[in-house]
PDB file of N, CA and C in Angstrom:
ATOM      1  N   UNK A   1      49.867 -40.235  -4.203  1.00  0.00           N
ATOM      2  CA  UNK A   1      50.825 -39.421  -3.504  1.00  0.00           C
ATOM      3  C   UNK A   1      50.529 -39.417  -2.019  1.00  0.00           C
ATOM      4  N   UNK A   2      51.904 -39.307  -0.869  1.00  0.00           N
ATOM      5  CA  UNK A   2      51.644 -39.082   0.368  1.00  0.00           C
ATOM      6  C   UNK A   2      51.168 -37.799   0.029  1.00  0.00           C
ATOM      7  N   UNK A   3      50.142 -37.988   1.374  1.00  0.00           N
ATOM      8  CA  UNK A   3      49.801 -36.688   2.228  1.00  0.00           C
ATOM      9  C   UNK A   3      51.080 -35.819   2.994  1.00  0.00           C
ATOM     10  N   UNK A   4      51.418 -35.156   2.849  1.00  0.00           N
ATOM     11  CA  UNK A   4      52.919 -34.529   3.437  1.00  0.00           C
ATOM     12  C   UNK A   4      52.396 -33.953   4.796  1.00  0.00           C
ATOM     13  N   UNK A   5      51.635 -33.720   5.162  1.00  0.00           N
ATOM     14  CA  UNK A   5      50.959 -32.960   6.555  1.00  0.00           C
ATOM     15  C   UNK A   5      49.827 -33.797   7.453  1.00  0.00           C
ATOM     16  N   UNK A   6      49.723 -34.535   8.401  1.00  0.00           N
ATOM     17  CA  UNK A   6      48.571 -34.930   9.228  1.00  0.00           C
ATOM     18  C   UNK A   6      47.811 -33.867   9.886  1.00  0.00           C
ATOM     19  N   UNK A   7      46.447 -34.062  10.450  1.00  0.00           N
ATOM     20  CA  UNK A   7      46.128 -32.967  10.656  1.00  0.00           C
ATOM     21  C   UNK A   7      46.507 -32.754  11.765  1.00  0.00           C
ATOM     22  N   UNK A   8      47.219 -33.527  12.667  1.00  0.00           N
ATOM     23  CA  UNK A   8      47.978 -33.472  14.384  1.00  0.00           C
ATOM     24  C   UNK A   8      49.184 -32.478  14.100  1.00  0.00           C
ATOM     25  N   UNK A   9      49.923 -32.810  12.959  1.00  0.00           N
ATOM     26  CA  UNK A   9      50.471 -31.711  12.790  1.00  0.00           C
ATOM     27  C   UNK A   9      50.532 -30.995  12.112  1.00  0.00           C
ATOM     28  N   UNK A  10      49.528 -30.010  11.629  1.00  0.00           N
ATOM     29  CA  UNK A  10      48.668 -28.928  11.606  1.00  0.00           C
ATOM     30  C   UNK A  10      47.861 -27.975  12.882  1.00  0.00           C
ATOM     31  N   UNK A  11      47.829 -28.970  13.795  1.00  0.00           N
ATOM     32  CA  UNK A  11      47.268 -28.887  14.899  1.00  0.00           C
ATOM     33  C   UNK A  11      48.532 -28.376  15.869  1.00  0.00           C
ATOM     34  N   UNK A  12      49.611 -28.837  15.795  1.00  0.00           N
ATOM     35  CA  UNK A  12      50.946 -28.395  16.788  1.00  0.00           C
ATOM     36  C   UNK A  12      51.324 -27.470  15.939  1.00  0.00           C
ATOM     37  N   UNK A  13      51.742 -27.185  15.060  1.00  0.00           N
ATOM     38  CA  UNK A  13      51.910 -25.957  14.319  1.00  0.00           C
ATOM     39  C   UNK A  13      51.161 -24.709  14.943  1.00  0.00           C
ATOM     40  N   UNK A  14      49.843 -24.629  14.613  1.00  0.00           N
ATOM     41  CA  UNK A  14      48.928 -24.023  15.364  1.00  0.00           C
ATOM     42  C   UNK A  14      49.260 -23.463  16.395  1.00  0.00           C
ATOM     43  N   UNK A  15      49.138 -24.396  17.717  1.00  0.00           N
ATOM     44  CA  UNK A  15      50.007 -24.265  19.143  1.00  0.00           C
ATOM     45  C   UNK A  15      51.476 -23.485  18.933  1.00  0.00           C
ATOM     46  N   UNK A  16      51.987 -24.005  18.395  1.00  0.00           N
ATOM     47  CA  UNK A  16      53.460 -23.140  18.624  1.00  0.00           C
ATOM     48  C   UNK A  16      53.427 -21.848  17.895  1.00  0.00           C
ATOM     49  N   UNK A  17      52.379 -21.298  17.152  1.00  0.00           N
ATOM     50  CA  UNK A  17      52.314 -20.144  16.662  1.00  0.00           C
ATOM     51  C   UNK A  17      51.252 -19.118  17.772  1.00  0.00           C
ATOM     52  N   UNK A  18      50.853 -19.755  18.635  1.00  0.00           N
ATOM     53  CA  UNK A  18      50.147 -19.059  19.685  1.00  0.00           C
ATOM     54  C   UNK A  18      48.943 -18.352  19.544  1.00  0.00           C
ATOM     55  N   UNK A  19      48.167 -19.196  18.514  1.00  0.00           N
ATOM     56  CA  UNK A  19      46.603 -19.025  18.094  1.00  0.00           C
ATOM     57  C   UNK A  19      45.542 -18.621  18.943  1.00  0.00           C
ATOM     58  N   UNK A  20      46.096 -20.194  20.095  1.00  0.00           N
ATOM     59  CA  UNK A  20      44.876 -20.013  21.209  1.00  0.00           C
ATOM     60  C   UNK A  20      43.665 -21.145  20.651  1.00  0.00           C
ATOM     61  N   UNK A  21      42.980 -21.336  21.379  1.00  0.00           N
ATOM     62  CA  UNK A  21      41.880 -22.443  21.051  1.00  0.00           C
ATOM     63  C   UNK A  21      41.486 -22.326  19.151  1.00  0.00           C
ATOM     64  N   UNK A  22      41.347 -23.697  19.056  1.00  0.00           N
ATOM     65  CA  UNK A  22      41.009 -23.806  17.864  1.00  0.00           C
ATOM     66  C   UNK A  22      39.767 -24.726  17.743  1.00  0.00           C
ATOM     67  N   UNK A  23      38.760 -24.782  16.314  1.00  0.00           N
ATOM     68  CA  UNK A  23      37.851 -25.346  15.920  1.00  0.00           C
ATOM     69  C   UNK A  23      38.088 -26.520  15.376  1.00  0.00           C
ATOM     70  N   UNK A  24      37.966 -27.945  15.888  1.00  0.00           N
ATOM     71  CA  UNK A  24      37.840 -29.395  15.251  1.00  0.00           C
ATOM     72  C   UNK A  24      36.593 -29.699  15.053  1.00  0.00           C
ATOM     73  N   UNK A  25      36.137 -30.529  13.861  1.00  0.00           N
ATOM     74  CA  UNK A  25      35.174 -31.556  13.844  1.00  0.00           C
ATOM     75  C   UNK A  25      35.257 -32.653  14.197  1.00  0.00           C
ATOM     76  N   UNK A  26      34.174 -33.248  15.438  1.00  0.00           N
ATOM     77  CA  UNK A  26      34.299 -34.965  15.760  1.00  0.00           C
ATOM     78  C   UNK A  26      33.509 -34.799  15.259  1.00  0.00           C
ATOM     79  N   UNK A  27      33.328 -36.721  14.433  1.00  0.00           N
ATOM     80  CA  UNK A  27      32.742 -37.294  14.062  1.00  0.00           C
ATOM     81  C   UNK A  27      32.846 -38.860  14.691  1.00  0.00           C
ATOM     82  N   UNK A  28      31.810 -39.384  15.207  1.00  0.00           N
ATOM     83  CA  UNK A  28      30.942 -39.965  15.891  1.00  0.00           C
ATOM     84  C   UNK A  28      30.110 -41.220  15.227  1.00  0.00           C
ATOM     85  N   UNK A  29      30.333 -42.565  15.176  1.00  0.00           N
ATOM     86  CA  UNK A  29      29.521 -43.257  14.710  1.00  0.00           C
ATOM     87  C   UNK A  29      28.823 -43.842  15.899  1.00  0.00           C
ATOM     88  N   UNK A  30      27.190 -43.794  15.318  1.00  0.00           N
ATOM     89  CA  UNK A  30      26.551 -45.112  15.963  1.00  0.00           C
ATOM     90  C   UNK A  30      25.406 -46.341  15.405  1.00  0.00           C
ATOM     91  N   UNK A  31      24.900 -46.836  16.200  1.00  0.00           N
ATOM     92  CA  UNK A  31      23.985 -47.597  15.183  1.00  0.00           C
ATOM     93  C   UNK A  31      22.822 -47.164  15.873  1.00  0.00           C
ATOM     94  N   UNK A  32      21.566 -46.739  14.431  1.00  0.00           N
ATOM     95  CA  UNK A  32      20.372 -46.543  14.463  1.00  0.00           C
ATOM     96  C   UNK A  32      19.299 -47.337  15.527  1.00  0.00           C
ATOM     97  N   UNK A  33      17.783 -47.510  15.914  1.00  0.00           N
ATOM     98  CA  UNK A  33      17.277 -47.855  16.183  1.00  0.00           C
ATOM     99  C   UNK A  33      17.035 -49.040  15.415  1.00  0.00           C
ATOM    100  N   UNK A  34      16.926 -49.010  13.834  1.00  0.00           N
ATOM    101  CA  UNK A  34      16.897 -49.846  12.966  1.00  0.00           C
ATOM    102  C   UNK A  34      17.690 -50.789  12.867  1.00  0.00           C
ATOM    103  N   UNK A  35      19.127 -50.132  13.136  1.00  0.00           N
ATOM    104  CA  UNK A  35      20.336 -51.301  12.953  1.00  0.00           C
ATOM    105  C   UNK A  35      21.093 -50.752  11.829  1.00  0.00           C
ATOM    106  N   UNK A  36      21.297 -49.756  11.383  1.00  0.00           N
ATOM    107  CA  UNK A  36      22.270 -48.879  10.026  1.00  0.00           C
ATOM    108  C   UNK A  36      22.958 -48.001  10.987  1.00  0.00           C
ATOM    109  N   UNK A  37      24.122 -47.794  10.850  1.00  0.00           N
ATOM    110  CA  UNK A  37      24.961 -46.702  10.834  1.00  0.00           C
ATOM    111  C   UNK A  37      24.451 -45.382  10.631  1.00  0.00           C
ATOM    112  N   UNK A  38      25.048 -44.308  11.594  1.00  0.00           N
ATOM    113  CA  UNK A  38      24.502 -43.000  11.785  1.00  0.00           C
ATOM    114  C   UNK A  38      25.966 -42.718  11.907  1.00  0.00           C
ATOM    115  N   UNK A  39      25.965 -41.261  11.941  1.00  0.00           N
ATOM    116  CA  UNK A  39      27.033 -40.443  11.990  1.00  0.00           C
ATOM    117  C   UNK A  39      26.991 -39.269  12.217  1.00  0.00           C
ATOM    118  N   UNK A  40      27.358 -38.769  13.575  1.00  0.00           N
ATOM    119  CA  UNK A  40      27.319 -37.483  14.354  1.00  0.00           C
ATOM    120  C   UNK A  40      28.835 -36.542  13.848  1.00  0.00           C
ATOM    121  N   UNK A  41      28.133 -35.223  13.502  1.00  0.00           N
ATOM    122  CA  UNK A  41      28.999 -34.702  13.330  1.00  0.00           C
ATOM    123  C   UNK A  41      28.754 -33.192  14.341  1.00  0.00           C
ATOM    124  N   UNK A  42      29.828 -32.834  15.165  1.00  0.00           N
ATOM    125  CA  UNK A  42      29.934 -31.451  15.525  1.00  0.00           C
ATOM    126  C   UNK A  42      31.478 -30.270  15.501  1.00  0.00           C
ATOM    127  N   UNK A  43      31.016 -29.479  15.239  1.00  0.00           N
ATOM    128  CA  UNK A  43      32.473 -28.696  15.924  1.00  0.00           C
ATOM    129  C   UNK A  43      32.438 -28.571  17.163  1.00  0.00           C
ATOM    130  N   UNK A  44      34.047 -28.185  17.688  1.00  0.00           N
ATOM    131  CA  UNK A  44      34.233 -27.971  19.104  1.00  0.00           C
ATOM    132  C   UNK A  44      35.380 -27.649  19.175  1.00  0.00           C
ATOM    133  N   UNK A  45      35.227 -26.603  20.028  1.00  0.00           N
ATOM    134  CA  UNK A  45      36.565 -25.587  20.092  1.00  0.00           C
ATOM    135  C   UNK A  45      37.655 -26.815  21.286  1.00  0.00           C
ATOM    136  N   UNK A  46      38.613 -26.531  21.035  1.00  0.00           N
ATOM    137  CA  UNK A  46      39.402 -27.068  22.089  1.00  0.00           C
ATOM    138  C   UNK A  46      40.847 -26.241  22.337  1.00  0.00           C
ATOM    139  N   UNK A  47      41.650 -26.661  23.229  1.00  0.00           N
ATOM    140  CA  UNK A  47      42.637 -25.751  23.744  1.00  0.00           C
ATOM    141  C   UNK A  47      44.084 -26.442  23.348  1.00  0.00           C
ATOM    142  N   UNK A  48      43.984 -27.758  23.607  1.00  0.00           N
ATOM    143  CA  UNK A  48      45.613 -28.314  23.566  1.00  0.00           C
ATOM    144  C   UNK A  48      44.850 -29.792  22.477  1.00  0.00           C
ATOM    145  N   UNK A  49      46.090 -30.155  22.245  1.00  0.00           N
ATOM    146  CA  UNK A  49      46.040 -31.408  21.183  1.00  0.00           C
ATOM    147  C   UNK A  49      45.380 -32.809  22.044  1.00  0.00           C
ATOM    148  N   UNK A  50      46.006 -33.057  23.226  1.00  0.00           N
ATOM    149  CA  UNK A  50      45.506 -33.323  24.067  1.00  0.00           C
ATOM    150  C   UNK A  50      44.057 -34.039  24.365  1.00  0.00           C
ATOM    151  N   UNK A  51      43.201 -33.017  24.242  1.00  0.00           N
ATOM    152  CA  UNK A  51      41.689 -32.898  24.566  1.00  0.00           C
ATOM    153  C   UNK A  51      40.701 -33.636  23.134  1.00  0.00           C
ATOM    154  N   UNK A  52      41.553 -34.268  22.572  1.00  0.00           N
ATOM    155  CA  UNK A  52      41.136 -34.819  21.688  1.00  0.00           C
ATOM    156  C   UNK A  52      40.529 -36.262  21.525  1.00  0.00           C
ATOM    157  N   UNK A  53      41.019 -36.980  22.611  1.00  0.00           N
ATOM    158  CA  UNK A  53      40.985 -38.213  23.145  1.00  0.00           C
ATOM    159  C   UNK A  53      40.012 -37.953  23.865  1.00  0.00           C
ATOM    160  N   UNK A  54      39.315 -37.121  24.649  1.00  0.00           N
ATOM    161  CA  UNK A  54      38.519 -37.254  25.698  1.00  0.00           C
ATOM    162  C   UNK A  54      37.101 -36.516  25.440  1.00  0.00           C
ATOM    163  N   UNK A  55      37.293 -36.017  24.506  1.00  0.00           N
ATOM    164  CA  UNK A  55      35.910 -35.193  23.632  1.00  0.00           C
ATOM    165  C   UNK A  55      34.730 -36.501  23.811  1.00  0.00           C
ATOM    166  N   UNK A  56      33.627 -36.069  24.069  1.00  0.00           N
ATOM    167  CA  UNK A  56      32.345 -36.736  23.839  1.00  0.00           C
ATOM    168  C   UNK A  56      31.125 -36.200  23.184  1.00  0.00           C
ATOM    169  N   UNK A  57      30.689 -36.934  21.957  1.00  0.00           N
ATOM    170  CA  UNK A  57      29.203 -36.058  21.673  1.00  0.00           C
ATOM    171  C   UNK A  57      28.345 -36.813  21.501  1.00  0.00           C
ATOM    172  N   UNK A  58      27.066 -36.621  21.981  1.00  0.00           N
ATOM    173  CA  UNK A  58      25.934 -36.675  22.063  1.00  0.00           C
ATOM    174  C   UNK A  58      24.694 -36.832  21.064  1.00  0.00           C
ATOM    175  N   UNK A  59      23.770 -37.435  20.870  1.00  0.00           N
ATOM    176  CA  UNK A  59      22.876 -37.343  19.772  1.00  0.00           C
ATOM    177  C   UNK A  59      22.166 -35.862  20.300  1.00  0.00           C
ATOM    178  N   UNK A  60      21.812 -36.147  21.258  1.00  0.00           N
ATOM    179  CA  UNK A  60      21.087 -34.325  21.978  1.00  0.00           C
ATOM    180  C   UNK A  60      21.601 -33.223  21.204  1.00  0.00           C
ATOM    181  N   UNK A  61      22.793 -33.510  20.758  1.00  0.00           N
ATOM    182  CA  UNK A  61      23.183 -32.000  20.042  1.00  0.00           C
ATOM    183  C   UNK A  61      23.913 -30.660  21.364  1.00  0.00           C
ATOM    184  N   UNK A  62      24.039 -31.641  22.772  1.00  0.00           N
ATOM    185  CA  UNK A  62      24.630 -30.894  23.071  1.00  0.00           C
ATOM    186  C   UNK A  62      26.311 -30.735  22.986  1.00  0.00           C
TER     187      UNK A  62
END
């Protein structure tokens, strides 16, 4: 079965109901010191749909 909802729009829904910043998870691949795949995961509040493209995270954890 389709998925009937993406989460972008879930995300504009949101916005037009006048929530105010909301909580996403990026997730982040990189490759190990070893040479395997890693995978960063954080939340992060953001404001518009927008800011989604330009998010960056860090192994630091900041």
């Amino acid at each position: 079965m389709a998925k009937a909802q993406s989460f972008v729009d879930k995300v504009r829904k949101a916005e037009q109901r006048g929530k105010g910043p909301f909580m996403v998870q990026v997730i982040k691949g990189y490759r190990s010191e070893r040479g395997t795949i890693r995978f960063l995961k954080r939340f992060v509040r953001v404001n518009d749909v927008s800011e989604l493209d330009t998010l960056d995270i860090t192994k630091d954890g900041q």
